[in-house]
Protein backbone atom coordinates (compact mmCIF):
# COMPACT_ATOMS: atom_id res chain seq x y z
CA UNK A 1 14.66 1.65 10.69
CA UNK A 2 12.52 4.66 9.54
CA UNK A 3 13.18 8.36 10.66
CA UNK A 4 10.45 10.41 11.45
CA UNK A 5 10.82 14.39 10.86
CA UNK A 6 7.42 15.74 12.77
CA UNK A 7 6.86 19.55 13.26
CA UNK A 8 5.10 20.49 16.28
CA UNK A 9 2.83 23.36 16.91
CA UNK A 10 3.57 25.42 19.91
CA UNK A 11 1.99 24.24 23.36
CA UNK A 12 2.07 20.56 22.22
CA UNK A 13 6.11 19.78 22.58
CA UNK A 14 5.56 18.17 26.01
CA UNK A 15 2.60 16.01 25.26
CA UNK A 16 4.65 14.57 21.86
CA UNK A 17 7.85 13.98 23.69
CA UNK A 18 5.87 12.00 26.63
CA UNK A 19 4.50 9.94 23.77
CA UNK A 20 7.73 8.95 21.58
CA UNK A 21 9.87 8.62 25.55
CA UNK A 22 7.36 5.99 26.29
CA UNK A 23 7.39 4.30 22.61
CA UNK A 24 8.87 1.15 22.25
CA UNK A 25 11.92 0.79 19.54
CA UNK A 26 12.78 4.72 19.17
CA UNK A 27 16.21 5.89 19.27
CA UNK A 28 18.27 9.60 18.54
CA UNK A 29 15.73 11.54 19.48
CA UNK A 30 16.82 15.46 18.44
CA UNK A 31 14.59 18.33 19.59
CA UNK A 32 15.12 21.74 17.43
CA UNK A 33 12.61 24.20 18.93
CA UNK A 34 11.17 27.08 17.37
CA UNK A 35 13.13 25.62 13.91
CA UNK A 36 9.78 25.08 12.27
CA UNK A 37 8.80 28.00 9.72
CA UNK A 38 5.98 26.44 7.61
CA UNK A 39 3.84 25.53 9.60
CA UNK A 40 5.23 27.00 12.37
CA UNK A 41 6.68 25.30 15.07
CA UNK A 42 9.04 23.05 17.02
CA UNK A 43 11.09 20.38 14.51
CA UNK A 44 10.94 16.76 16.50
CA UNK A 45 13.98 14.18 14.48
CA UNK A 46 14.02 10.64 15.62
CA UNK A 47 14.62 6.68 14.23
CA UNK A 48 11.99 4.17 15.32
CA UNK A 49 12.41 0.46 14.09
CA UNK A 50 9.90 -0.64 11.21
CA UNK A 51 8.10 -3.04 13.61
CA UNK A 52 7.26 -0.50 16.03
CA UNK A 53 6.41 2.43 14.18
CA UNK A 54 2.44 2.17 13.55
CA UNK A 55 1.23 2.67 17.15
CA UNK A 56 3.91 5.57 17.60
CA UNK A 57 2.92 7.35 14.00
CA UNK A 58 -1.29 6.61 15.59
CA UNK A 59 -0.63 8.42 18.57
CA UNK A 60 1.28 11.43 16.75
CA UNK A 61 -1.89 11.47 14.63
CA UNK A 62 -4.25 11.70 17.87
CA UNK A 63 -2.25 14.58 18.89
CA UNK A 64 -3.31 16.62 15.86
CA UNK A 65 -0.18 16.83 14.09
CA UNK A 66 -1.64 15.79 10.85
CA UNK A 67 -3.91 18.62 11.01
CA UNK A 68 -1.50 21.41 12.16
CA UNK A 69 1.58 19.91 12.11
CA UNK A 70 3.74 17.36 9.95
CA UNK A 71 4.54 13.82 10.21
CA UNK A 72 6.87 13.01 7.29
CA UNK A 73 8.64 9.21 7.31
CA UNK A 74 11.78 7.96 5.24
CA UNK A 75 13.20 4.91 5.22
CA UNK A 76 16.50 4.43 6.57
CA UNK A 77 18.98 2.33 4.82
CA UNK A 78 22.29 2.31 7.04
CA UNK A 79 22.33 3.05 10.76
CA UNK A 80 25.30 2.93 12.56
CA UNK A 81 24.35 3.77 15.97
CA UNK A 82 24.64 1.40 19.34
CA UNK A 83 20.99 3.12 20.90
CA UNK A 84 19.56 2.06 17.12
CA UNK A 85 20.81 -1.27 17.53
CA UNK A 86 19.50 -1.44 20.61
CA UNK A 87 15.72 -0.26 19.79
CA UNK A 88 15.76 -2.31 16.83
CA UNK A 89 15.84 -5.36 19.75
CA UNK A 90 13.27 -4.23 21.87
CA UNK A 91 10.87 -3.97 19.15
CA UNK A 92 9.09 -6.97 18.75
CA UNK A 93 8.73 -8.81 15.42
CA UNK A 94 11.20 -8.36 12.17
CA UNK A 95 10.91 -5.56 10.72
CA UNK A 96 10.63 -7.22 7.11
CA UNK A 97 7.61 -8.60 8.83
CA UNK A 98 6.04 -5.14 9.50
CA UNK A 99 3.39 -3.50 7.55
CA UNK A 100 3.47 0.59 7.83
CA UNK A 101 -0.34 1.20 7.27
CA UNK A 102 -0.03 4.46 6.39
CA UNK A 103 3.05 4.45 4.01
CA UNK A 104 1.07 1.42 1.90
CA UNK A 105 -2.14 3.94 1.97
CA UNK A 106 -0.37 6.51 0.27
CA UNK A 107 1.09 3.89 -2.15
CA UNK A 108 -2.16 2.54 -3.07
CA UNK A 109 -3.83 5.75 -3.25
CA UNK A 110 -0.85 6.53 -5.76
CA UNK A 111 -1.24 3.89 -7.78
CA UNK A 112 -5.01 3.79 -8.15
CA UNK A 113 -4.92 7.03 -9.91
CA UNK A 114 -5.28 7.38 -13.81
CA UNK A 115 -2.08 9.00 -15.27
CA UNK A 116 -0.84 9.26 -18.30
CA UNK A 117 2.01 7.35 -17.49
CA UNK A 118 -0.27 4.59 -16.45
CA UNK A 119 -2.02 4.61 -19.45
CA UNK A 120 0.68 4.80 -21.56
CA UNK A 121 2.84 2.34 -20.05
CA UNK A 122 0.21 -0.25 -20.10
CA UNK A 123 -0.63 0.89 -23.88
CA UNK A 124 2.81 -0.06 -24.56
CA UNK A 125 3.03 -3.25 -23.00
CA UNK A 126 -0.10 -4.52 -24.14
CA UNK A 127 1.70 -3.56 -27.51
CA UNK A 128 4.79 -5.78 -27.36
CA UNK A 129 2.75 -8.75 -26.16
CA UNK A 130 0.72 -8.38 -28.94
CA UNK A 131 3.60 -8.58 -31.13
CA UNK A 132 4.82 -11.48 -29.12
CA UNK A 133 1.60 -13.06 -30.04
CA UNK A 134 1.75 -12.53 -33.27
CA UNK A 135 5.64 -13.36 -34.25
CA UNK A 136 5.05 -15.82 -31.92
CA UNK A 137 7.98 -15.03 -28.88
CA UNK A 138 7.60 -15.62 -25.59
CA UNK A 139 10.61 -13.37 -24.27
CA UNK A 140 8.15 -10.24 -25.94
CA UNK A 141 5.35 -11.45 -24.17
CA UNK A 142 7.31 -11.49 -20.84
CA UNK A 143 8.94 -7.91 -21.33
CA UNK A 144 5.75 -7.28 -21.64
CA UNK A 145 4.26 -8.73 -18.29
CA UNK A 146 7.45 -6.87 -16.65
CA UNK A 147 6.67 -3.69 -18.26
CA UNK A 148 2.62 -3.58 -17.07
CA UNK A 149 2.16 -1.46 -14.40
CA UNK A 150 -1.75 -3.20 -13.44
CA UNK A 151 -0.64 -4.86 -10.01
CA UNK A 152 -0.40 -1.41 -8.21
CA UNK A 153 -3.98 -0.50 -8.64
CA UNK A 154 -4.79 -4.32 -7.98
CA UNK A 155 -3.08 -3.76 -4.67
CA UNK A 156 -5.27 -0.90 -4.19
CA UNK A 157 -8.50 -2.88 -4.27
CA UNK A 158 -6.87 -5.49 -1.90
CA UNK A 159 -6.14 -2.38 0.40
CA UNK A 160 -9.51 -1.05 -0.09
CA UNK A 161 -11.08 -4.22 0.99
CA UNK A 162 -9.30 -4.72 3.91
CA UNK A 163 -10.11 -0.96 5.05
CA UNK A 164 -13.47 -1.03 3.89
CA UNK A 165 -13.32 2.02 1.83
CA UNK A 166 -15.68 1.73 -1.18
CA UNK A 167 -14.01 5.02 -2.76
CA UNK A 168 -10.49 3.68 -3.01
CA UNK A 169 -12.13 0.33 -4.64
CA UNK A 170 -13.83 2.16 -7.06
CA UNK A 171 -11.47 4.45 -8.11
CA UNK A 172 -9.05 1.38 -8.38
CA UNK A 173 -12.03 -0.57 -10.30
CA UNK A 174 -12.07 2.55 -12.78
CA UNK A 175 -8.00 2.68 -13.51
CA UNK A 176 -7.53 -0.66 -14.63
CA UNK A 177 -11.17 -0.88 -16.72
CA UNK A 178 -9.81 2.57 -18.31
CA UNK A 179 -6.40 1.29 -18.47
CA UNK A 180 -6.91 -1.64 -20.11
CA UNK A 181 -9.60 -0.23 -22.56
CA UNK A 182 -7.50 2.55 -23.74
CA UNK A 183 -4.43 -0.18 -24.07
CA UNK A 184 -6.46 -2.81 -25.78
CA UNK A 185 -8.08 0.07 -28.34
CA UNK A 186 -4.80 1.48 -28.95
CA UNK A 187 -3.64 -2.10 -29.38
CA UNK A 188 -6.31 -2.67 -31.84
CA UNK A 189 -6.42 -0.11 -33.80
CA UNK A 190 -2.35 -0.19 -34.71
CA UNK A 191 -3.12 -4.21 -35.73
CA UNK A 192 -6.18 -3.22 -37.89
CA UNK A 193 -3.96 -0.95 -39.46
CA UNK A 194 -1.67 -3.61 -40.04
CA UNK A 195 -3.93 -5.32 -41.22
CA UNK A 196 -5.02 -3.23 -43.98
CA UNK A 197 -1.73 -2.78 -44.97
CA UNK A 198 -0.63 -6.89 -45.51
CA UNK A 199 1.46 -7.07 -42.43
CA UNK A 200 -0.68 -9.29 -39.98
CA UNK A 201 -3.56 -11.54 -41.20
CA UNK A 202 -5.59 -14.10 -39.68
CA UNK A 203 -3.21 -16.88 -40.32
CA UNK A 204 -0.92 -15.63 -37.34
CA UNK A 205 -2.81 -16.76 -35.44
CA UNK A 206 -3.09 -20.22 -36.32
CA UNK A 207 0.42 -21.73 -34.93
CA UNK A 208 0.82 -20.04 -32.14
CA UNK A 209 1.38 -23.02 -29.60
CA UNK A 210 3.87 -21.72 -27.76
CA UNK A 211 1.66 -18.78 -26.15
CA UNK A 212 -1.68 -20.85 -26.21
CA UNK A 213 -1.54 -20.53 -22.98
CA UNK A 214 -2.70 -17.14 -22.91
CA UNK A 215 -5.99 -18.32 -24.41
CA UNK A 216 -6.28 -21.40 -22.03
CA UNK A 217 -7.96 -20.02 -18.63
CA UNK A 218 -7.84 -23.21 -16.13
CA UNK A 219 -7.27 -24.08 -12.71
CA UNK A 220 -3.33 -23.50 -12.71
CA UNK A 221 -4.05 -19.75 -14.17
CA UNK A 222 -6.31 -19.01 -11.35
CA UNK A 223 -3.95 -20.87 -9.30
CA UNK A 224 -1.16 -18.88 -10.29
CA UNK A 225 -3.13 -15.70 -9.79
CA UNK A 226 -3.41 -16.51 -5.76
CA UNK A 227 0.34 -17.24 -5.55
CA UNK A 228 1.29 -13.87 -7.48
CA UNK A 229 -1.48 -11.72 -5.52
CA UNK A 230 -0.13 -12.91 -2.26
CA UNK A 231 3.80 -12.87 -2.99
CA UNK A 232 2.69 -9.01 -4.92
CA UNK A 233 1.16 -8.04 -1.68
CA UNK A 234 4.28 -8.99 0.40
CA UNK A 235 6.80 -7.69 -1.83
CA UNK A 236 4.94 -4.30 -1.55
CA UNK A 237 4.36 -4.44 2.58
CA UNK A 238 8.27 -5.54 2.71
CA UNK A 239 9.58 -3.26 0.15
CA UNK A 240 11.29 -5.85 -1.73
CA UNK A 241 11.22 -4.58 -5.08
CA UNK A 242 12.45 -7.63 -6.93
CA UNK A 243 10.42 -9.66 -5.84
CA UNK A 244 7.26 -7.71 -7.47
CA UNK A 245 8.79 -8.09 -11.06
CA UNK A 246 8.71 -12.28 -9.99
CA UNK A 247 5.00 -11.56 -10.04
CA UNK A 248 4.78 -9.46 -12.80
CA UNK A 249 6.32 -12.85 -15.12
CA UNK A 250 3.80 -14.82 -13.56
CA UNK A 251 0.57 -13.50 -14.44
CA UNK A 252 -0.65 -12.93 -18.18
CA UNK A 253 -2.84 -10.16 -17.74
CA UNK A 254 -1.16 -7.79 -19.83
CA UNK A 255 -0.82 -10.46 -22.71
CA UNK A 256 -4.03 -11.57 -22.50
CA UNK A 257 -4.90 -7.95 -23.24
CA UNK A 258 -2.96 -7.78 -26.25
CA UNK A 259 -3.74 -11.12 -27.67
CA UNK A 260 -7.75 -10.06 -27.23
CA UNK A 261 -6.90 -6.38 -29.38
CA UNK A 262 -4.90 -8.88 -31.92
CA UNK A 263 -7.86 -11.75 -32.17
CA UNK A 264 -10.75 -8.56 -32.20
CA UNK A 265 -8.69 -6.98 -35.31
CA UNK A 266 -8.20 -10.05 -37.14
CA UNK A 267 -12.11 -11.72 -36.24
CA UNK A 268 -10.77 -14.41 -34.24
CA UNK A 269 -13.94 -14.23 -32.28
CA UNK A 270 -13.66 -17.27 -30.05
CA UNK A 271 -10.29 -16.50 -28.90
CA UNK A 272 -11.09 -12.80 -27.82
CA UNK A 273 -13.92 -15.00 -25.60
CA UNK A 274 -10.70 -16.72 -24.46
CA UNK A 275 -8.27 -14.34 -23.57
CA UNK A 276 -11.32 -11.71 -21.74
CA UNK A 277 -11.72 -14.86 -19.36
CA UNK A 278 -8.23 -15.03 -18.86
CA UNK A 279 -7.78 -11.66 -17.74
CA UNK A 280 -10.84 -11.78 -15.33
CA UNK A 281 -9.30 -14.97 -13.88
CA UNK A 282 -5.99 -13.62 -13.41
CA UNK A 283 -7.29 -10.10 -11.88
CA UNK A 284 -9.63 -12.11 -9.43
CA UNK A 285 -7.45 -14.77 -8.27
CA UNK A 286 -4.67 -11.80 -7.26
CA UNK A 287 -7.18 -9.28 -5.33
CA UNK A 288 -8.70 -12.41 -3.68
CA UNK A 289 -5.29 -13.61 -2.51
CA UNK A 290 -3.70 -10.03 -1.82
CA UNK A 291 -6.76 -9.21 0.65
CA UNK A 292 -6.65 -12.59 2.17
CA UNK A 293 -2.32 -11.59 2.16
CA UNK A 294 -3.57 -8.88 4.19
CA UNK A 295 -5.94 -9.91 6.60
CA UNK A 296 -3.12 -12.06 7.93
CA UNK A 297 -1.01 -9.54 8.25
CA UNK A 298 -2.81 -7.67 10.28
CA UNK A 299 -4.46 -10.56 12.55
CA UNK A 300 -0.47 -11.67 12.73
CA UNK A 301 1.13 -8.20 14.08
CA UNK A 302 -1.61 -7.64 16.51
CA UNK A 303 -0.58 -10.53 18.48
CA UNK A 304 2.38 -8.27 19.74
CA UNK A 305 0.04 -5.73 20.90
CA UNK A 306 0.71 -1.88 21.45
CA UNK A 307 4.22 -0.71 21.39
CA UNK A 308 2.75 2.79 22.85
CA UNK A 309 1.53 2.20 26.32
CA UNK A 310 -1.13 4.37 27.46
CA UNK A 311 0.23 7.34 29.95
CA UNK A 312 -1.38 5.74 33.01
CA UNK A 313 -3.42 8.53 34.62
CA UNK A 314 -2.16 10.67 37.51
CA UNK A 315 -3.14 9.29 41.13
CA UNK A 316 -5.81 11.51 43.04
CA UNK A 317 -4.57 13.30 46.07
CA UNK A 318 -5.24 11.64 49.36
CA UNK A 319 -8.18 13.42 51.51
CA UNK A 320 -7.32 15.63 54.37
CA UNK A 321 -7.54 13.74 57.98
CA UNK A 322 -10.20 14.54 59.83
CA UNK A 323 -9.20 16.64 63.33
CA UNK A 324 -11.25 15.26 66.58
CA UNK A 325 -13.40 18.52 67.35
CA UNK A 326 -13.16 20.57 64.28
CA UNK A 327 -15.83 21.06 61.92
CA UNK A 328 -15.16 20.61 58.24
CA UNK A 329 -16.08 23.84 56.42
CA UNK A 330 -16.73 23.45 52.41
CA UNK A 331 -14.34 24.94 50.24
CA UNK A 332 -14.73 28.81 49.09
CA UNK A 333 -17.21 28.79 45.98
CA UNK A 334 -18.99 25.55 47.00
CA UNK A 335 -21.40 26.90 49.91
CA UNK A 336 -24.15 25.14 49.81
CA UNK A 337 -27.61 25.62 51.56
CA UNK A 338 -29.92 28.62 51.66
CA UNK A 339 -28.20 31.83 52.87
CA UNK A 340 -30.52 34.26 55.28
């Protein structure tokens, strides 16, 4: 279930309570007029089921509420109520099925930003799989794949694509070429530093089987891309948190990063070639199956249809019977004709 806390501006109270009485799946409906300070207003509570809340949350929005009002959303974990039970039912779908458009918006416009958290996050993981590449250990290089926070502006390009908005794309496009510049400098730098100092040389880099996959773009990497960008782009529409770290393990973009910043600072030429490919295969194989994740999901849920019917329009009055032997005289203000 989600609850919905919406503030109403005055003169609009009746419209928005037609709208969420004829929703489908929305239960304890509370009503606090005049409660509302900023903006000012009349405060609207209520629980909808997941499945059922887009085409309730559209039709607030057509009301103007966004504009004038509020329309804030949480997610419920525990409801113990019969009427919530009972909406939950007559919602169609499961609700681990349903995609809230505009919660993953703001997500995705979240995450494309450039922070300094991002940055330095990714700077750090990029870090410890370098390490990992260099000592050689692979349970660095995974922290390291857990720890890289790349897949949410990934997700926003996915997002972007599926909207068709060129800004969010670009923006997106930006964070992870800045992200993973800044990392894979920083990187760099701290192992040509080691470098000059005797602790890394060249010779690292020479029996490093176990993580030669990192190096090795094929088939299975792309492969292994598409399955991570699609089960990333469900474990974000569903909320399952767990099952986004699952895809952070699975995809080496974060140690292909750092093995690149290792192989540029020690002039293993070749195998920067190497890992830049892998990264470009593992970034394109996830936004090609997370947009292809969501164009399904959409095509999928529309198949229920609205779960807002339309307020069917109010019948016209029935004309007046003619009398035998009266004439019909025109209605005050609608003379017509040329007056003498």
């Amino acid at each position: 279930m989600l609850h919905l806390r919406v503030i109403i501006p005055a003169g609009r109270t009746r419209r928005v309570l037609e709208t969420v009485e004829r929703a489908t799946g929305v239960a304890n409906v509370v009503l606090m007029p005049k409660a509302a300070r900023r903006p000012q207003g009349d405060l609207l509570l209520l629980d909808v089921a997941r499945e059922a809340a887009n085409d309730l949350i559209e039709e607030l929005k057509r009301l103007g509420l966004e504009d004038d009002g509020s329309i804030a959303i949480d997610n419920v974990e525990l409801t113990i109520s019969r009427a919530a039970e009972e909406a939950q039912e007559q919602a169609p779908g499961e609700g681990d099925d349903a995609v809230v458009w505009d919660q993953l918006a703001q997500r995705v416009t979240a995450d494309s930003r450039i922070t300094w958290a991002f940055l330095a996050f990714l700077a750090i993981a990029t870090q410890i799989a370098a390490i990992g590449v260099l000592i050689p250990s692979q349970i660095l290089i995974v922290g390291a794949m857990v720890l890289g926070p790349e897949f949410g502006a990934v997700a926003a390009i996915c997002f972007g694509l599926l909207r068709r908005e060129p800004r969010l794309i670009a923006v997106a496009v930006r964070t992870l070429v800045v992200g993973f510049g800044t990392a894979i400098l920083v990187t760099f730098l701290c192992a040509f530093v080691s470098r000059g100092i005797g602790w890394v040389s060249p010779d690292m880099l020479r029996h490093n089987q176990d993580v030669w996959f990192i190096v090795s773009p094929d088939k299975w990497s792309f492969i292994v891309a598409l399955l991570a960008g699609a089960a990333g782009v469900l474990s974000i529409t569903a909320g399952k948190s767990s099952a986004l770290v699952g895809v952070f393990i699975s995809v080496t973009t974060v140690p292909a990063a750092g093995y690149m910043a290792v192989a540029t600072a020690l002039g293993r030429w070749d195998e920067v070639g190497h890992s830049l490919a892998q990264l470009a295969v593992n970034i394109a194989g996830m936004v090609a199956a997370g947009t292809a994740t969501l164009f399904v999901q959409r095509f999928l849920w529309q198949r229920y249809g609205r779960r807002v019917p339309v307020a069917p329009a109010p019948p016209a009055a029935p004309p007046a019977p003619a009398v035998p032997g009266v004439r019909h005289r025109p209605a005050k203000g609608r003379r017509t004709g040329t007056r003498r």
